[in-house]
N, C-alpha and C. Protein backbone atom coordinates (compact mmCIF):
# COMPACT_ATOMS: atom_id res chain seq x y z
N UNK A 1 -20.41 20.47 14.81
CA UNK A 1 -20.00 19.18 14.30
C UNK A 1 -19.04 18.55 15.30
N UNK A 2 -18.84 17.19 15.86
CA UNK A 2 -18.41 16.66 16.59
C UNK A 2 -17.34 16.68 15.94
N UNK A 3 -16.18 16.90 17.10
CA UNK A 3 -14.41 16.79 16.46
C UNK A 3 -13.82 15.15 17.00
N UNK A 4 -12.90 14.73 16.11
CA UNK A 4 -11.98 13.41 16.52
C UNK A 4 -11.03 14.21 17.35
N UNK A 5 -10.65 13.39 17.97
CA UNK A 5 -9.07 13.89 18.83
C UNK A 5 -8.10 14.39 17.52
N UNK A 6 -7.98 13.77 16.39
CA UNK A 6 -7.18 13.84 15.57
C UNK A 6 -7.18 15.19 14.82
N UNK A 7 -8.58 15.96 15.18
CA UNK A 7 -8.88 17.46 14.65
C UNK A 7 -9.16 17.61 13.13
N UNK A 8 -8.60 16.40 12.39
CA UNK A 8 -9.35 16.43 11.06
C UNK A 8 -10.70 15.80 10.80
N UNK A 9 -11.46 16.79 10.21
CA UNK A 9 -12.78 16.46 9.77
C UNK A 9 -14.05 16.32 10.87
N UNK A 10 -15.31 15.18 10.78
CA UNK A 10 -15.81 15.11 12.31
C UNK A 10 -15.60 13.29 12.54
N UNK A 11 -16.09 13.06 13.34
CA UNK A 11 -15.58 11.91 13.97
C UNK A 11 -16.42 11.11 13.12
N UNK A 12 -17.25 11.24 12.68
CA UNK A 12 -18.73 10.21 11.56
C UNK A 12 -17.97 10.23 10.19
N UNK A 13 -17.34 10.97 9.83
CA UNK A 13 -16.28 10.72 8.43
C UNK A 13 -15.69 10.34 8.64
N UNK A 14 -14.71 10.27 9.81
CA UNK A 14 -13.29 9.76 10.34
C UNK A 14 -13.61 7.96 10.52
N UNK A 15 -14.74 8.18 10.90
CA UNK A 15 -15.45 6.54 11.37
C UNK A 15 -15.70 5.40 9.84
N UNK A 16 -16.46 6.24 8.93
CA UNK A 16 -16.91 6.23 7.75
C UNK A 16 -15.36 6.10 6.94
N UNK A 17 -14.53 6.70 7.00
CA UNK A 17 -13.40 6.34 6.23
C UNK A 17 -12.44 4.90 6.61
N UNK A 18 -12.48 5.19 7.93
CA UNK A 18 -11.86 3.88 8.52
C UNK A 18 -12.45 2.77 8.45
N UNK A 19 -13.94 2.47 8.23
CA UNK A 19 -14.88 1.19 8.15
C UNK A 19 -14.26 0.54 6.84
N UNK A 20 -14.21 1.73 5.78
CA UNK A 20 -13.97 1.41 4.38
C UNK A 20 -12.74 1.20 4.38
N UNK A 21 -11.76 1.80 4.65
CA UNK A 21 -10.43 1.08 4.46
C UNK A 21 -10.16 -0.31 4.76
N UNK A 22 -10.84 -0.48 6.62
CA UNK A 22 -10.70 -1.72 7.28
C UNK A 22 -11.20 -2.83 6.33
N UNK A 23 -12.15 -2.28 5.74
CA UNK A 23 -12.69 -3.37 4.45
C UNK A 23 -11.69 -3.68 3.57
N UNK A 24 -11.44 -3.30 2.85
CA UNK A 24 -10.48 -3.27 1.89
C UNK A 24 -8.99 -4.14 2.69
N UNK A 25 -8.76 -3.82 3.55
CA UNK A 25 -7.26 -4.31 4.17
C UNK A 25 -7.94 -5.79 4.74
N UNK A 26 -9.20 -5.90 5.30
CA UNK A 26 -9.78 -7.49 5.42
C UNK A 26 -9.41 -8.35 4.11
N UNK A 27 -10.23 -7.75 3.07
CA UNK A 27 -9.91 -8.85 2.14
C UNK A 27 -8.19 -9.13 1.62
N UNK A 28 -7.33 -8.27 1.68
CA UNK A 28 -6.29 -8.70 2.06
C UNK A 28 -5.54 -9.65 3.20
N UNK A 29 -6.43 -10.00 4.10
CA UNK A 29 -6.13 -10.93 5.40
C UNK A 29 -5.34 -9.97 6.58
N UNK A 30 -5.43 -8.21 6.36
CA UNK A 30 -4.52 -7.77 7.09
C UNK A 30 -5.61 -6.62 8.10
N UNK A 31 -5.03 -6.51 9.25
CA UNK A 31 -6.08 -5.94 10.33
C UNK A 31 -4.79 -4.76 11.00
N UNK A 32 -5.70 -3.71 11.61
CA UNK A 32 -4.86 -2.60 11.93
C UNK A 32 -5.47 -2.75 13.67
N UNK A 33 -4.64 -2.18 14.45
CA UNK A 33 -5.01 -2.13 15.51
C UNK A 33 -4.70 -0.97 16.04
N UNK A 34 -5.06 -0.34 17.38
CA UNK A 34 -4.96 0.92 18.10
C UNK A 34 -3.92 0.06 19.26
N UNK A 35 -2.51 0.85 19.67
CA UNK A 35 -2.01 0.87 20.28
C UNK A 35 -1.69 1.99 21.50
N UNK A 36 -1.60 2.36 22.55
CA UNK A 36 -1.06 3.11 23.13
C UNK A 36 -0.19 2.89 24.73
N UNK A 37 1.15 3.49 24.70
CA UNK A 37 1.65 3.50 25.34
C UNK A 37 1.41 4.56 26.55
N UNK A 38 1.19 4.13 27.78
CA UNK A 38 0.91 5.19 28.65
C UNK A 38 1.77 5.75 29.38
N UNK A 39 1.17 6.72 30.29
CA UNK A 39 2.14 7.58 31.00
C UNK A 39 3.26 7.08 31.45
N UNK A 40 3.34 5.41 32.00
CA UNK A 40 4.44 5.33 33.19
C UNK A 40 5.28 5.00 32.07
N UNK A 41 5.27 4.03 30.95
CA UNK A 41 5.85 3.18 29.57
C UNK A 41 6.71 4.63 29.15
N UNK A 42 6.05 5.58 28.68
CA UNK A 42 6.71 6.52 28.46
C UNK A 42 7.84 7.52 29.42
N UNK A 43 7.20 7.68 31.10
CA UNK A 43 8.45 8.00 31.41
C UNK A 43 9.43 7.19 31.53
N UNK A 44 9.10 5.67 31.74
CA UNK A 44 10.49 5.01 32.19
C UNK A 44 11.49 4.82 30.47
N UNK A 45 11.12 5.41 29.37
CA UNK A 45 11.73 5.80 28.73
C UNK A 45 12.05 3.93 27.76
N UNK A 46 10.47 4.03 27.69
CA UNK A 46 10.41 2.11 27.18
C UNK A 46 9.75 2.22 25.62
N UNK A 47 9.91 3.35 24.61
CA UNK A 47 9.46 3.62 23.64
C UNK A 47 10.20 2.54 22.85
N UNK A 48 11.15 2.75 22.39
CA UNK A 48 12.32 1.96 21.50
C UNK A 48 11.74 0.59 21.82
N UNK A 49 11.96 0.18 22.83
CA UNK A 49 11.70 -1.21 23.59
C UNK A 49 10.77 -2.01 23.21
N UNK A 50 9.37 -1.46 23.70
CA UNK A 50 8.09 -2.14 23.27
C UNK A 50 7.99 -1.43 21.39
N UNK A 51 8.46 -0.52 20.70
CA UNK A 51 8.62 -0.60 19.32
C UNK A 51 9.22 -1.61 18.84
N UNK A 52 10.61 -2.33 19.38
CA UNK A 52 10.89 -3.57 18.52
C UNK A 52 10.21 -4.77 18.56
N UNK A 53 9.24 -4.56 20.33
CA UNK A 53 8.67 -6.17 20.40
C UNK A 53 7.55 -5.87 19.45
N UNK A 54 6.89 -4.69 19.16
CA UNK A 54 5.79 -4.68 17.97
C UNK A 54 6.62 -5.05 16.93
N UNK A 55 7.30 -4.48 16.12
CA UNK A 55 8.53 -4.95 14.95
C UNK A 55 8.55 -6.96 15.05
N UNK A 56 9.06 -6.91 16.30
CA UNK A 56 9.74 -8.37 15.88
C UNK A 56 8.45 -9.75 16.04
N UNK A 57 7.43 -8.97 16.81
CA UNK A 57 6.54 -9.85 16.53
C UNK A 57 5.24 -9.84 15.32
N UNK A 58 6.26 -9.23 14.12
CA UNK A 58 5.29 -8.98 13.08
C UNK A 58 4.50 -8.11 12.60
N UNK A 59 4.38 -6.82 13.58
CA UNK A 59 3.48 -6.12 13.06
C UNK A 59 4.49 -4.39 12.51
N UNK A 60 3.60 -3.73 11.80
CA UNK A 60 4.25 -2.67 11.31
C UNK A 60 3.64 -1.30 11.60
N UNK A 61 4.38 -0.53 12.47
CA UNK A 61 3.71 0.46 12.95
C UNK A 61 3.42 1.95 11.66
N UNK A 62 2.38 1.53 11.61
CA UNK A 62 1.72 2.69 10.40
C UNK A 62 1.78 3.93 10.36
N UNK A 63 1.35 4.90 11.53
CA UNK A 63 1.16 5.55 11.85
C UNK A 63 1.61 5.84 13.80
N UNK A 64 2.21 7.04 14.04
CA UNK A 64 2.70 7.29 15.48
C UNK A 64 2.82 8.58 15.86
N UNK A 65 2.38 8.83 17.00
CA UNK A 65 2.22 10.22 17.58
C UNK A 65 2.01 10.44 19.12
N UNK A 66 3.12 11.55 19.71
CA UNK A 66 3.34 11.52 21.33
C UNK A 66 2.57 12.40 21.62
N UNK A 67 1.01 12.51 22.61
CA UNK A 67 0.48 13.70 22.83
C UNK A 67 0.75 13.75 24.44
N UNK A 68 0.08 14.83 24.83
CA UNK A 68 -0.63 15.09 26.07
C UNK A 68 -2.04 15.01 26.55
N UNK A 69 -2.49 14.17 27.24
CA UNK A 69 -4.36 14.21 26.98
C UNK A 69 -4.39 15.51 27.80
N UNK A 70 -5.41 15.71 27.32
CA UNK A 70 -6.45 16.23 28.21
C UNK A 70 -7.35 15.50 28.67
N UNK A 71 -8.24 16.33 29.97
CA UNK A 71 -9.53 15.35 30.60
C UNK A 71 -10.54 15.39 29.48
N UNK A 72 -10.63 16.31 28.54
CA UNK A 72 -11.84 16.50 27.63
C UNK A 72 -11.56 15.28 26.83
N UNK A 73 -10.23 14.67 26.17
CA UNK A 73 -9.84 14.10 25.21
C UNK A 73 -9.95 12.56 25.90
N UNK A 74 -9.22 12.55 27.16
CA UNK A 74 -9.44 11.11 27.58
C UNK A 74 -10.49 10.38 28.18
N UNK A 75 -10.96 11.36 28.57
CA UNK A 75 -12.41 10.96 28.94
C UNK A 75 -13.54 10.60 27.66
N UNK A 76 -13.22 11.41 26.42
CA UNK A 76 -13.81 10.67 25.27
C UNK A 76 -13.38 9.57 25.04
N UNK A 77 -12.42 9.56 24.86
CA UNK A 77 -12.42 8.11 24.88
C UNK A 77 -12.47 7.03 25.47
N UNK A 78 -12.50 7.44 26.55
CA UNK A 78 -12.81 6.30 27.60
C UNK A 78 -14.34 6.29 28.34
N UNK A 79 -15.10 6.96 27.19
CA UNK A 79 -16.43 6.91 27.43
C UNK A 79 -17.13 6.07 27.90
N UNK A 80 -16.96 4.98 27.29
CA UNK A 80 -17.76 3.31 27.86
C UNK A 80 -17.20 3.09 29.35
N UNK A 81 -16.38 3.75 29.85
CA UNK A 81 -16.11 3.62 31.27
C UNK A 81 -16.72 4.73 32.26
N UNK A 82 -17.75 6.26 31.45
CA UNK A 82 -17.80 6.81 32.63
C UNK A 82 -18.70 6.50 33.39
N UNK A 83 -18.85 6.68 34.92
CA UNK A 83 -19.84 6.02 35.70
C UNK A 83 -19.11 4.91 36.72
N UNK A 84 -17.80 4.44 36.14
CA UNK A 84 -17.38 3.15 36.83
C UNK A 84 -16.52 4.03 38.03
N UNK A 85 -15.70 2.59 38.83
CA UNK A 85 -15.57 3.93 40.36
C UNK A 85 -13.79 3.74 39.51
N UNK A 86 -13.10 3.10 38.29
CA UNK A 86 -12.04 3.48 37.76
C UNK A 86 -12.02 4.34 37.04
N UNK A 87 -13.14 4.79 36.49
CA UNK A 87 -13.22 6.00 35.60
C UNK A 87 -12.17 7.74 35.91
N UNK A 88 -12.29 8.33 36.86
CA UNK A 88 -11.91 9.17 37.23
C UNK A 88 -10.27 9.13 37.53
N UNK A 89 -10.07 7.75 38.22
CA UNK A 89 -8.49 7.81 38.20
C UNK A 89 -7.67 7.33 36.67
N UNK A 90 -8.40 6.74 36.25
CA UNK A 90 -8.21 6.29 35.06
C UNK A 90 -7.81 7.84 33.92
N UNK A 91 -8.82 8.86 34.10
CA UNK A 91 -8.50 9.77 33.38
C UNK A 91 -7.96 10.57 33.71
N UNK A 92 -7.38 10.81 35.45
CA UNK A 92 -6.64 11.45 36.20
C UNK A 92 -5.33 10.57 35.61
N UNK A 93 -4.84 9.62 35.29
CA UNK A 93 -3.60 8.98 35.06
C UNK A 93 -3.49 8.95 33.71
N UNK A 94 -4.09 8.86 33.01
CA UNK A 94 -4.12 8.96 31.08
C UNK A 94 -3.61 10.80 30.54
N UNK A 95 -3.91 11.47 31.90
CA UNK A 95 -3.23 12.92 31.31
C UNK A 95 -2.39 13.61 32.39
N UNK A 96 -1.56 12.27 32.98
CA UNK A 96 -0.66 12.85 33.94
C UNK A 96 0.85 12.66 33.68
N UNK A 97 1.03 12.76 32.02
CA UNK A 97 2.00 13.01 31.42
C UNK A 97 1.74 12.28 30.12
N UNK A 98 3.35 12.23 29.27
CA UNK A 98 2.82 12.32 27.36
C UNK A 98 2.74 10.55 27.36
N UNK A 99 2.10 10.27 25.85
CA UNK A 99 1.41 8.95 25.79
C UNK A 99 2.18 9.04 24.37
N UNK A 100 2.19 7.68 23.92
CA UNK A 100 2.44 7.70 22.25
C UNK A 100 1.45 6.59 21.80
N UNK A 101 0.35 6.99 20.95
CA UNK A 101 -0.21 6.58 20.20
C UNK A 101 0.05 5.95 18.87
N UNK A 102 -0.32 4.72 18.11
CA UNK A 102 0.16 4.27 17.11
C UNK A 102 -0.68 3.39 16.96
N UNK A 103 -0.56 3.01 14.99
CA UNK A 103 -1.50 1.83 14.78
C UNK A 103 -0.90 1.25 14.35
N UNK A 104 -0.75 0.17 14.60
CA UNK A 104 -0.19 -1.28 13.69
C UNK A 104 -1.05 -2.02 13.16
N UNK A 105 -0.51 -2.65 12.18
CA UNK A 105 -0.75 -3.14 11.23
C UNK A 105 -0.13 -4.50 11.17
N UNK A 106 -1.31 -5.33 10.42
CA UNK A 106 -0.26 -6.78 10.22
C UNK A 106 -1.27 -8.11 10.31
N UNK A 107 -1.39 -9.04 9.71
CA UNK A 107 -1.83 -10.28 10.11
C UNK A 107 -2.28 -10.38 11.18
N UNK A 108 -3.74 -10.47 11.64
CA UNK A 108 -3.88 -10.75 12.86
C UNK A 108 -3.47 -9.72 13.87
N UNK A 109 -3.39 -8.56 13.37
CA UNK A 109 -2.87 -7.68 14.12
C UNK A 109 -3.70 -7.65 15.79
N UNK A 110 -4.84 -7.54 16.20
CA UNK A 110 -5.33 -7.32 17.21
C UNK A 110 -4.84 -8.18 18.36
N UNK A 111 -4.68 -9.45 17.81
CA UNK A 111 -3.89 -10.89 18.74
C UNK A 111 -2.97 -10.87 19.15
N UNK A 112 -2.84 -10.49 18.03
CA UNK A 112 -0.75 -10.75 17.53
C UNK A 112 -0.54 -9.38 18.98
N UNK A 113 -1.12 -8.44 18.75
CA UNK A 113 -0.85 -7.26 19.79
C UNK A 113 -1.35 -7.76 21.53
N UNK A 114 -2.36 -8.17 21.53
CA UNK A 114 -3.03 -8.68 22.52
C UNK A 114 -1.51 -9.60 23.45
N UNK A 115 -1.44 -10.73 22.39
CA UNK A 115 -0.45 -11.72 22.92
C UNK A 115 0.94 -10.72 23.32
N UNK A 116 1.42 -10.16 22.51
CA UNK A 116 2.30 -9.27 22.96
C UNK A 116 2.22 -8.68 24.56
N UNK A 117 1.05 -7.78 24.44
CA UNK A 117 0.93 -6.75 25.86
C UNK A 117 0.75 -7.95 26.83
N UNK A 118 0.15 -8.85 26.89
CA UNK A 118 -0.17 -9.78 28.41
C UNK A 118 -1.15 -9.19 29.26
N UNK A 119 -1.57 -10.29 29.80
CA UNK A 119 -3.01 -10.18 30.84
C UNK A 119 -3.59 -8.48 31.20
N UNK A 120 -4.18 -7.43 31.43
CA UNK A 120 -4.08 -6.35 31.90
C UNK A 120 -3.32 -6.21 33.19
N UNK A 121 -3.34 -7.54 34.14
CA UNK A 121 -2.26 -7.00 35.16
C UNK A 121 -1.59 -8.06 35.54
N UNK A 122 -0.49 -7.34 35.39
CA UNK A 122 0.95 -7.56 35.18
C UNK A 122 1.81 -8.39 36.49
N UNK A 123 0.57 -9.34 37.23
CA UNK A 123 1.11 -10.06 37.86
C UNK A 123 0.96 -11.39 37.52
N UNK A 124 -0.82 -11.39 36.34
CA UNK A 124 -0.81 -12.31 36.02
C UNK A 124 -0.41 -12.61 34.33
N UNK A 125 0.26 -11.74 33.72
CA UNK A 125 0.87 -11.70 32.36
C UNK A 125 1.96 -12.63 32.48
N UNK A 126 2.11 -13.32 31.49
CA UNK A 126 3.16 -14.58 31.29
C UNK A 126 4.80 -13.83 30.93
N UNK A 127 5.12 -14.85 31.52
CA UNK A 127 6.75 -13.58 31.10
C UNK A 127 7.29 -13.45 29.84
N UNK A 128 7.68 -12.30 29.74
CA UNK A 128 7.91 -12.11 28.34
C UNK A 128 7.43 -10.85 28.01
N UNK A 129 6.35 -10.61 28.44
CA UNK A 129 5.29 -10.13 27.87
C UNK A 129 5.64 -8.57 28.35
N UNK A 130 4.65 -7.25 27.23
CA UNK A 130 5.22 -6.25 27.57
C UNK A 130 4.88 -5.63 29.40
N UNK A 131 3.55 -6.10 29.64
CA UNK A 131 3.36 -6.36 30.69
C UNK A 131 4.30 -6.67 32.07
N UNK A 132 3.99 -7.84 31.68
CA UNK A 132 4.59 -8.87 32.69
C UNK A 132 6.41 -7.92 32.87
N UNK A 133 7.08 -7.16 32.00
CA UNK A 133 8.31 -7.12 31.54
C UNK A 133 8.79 -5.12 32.37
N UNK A 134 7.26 -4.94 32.00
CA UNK A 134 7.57 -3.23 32.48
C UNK A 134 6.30 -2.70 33.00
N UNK A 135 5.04 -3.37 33.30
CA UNK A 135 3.82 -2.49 34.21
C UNK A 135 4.43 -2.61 35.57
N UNK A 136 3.70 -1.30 36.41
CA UNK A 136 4.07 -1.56 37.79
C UNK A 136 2.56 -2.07 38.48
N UNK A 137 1.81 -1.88 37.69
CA UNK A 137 0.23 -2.39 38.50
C UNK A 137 -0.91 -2.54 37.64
N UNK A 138 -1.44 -3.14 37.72
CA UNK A 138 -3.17 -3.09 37.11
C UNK A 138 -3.47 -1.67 36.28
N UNK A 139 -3.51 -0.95 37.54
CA UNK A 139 -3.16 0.79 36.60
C UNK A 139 -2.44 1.02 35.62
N UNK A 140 -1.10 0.91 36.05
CA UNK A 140 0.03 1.86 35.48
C UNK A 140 0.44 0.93 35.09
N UNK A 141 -0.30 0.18 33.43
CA UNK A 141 0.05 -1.16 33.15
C UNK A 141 0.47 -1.02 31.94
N UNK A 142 1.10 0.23 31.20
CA UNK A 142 1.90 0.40 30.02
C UNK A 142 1.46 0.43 28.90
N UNK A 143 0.79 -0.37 28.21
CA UNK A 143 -0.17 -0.08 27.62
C UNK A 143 -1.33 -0.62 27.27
N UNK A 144 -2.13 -0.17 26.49
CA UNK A 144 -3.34 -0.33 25.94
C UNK A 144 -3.77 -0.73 24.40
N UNK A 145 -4.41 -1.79 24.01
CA UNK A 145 -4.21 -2.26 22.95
C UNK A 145 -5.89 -2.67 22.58
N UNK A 146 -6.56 -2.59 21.15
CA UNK A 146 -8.01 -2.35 21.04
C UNK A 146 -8.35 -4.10 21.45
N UNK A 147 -9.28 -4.12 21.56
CA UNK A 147 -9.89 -5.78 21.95
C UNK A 147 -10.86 -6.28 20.63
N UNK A 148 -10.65 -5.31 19.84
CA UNK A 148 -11.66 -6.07 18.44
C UNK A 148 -11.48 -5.13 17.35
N UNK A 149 -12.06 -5.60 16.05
CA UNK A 149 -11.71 -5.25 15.03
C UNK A 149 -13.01 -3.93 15.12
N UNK A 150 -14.03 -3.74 15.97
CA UNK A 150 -14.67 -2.79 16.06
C UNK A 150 -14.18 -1.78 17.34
N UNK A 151 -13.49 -2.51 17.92
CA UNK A 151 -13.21 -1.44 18.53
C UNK A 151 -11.80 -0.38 17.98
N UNK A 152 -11.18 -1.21 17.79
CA UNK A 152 -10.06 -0.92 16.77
C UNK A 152 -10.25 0.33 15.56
N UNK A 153 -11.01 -0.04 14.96
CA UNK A 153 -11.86 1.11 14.13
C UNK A 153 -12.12 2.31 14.25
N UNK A 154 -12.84 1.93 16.02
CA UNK A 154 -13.14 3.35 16.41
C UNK A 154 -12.17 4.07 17.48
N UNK A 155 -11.24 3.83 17.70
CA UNK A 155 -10.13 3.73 18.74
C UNK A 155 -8.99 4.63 17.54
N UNK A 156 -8.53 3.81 16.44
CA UNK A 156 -8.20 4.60 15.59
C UNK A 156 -8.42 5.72 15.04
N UNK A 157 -9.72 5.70 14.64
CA UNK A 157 -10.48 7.26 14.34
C UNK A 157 -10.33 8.35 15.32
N UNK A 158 -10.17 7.91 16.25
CA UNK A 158 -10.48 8.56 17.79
C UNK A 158 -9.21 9.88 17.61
N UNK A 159 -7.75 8.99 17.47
CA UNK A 159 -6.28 9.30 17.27
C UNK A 159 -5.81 9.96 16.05
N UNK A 160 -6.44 9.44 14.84
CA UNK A 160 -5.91 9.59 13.63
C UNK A 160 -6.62 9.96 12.32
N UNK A 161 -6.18 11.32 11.57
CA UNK A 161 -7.32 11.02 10.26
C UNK A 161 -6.62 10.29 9.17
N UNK A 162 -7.41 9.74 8.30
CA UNK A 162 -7.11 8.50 7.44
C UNK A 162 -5.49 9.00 7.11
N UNK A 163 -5.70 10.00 6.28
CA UNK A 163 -4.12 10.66 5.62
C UNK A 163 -2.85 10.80 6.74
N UNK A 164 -3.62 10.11 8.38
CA UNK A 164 -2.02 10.39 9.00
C UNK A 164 -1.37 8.73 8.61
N UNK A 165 -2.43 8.13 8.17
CA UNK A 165 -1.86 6.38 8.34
C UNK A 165 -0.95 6.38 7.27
N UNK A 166 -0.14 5.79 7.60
CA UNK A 166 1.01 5.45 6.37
C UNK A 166 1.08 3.83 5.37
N UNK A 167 0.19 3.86 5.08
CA UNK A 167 0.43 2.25 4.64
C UNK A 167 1.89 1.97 4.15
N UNK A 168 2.41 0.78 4.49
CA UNK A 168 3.68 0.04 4.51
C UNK A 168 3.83 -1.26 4.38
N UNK A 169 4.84 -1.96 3.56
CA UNK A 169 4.79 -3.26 3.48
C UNK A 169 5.99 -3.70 4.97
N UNK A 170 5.79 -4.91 5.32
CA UNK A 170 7.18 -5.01 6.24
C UNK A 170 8.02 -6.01 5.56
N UNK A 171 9.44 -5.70 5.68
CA UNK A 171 10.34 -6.47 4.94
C UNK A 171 10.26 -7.60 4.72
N UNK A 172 10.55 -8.29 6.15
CA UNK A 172 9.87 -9.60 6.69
C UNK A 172 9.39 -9.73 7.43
N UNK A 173 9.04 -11.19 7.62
CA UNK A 173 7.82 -11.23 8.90
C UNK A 173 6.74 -11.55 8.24
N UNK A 174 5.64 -10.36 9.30
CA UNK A 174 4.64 -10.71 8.81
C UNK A 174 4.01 -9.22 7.95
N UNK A 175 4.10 -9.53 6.72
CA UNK A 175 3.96 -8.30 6.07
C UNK A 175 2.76 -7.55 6.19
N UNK A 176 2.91 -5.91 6.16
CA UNK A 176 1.75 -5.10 6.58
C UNK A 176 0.69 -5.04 5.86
């Protein structure tokens, strides 16, 4: 049976549970997204940091967890890339130290996150942005954030089984 990164259950239940939730939190108007902070974000010790710009720009982090990839683990997930000539450094740099994974939650969450992180490289990200604020390159561009409500889905599953998500309201803002 195929395993999630997350080690609970197989990845076709994990997928199957998350479709159905994502349903349920749609008709509420509220969307979850896959976040991750990468190797360099994490050593330069920018956790707290990019956590309040998720916080203050509305969204509510649900669920969070610091791993170590492996090549077996990052390379699954970065499947739709193997073959490309970034592929290999890409998964040579995704397990060349710890990452923190997380999903947020919130209105528009995928945008709302999108607008946050800035352009993928961080020369052409608008200032402000987590990007523009702490990547050092195209590469080592801090983090990674899903590009759709399907990818999101499966990006999540990838990280998390349903019971690690924490559903949460947010105080203010934009509630979860």
């Amino acid at each position: 049976m195929e395993q999630s990164a997350s080690g609970g259950g197989s990845a076709v239940d994990a997928l199957q549970n998350a479709a159905d939730d994502a349903t349920a939190r749609r008709r509420r108007g509220h969307e979850r997204t896959l976040s991750i902070l990468k190797p360099d974000a994490v050593a330069k010790n920018l956790i707290g940091e990019i956590y309040s710009r998720f916080e203050k720009g509305g969204l509510a982090i649900v669920a969070a967890k610091m791993v170590r990839l492996t090549p077996d683990v990052a390379g699954g997930f970065y499947a739709e890339h193997r073959g490309k000539p970034f592929y290999e450094p890409l998964i040579d740099y995704m397990c060349s130290g710890p990452i923190v994974v997380q999903v947020l939650e919130g209105r528009n969450a995928i945008s709302i996150n999108r607008r946050l992180m800035g352009a993928t490289d961080p020369q052409q990200a608008a200032p402000g942005t987590i990007r523009a604020d702490f990547a050092q390159s195209i590469d080592a561009n801090a983090v990674h954030g899903s590009d759709s409500p399907e990818s999101a889905e499966r990006e999540i599953a990838y990280f998390f089984a349903t019971e690690e998500i924490c559903a949460r309201t947010a105080r203010s803002g934009n509630p979860a």
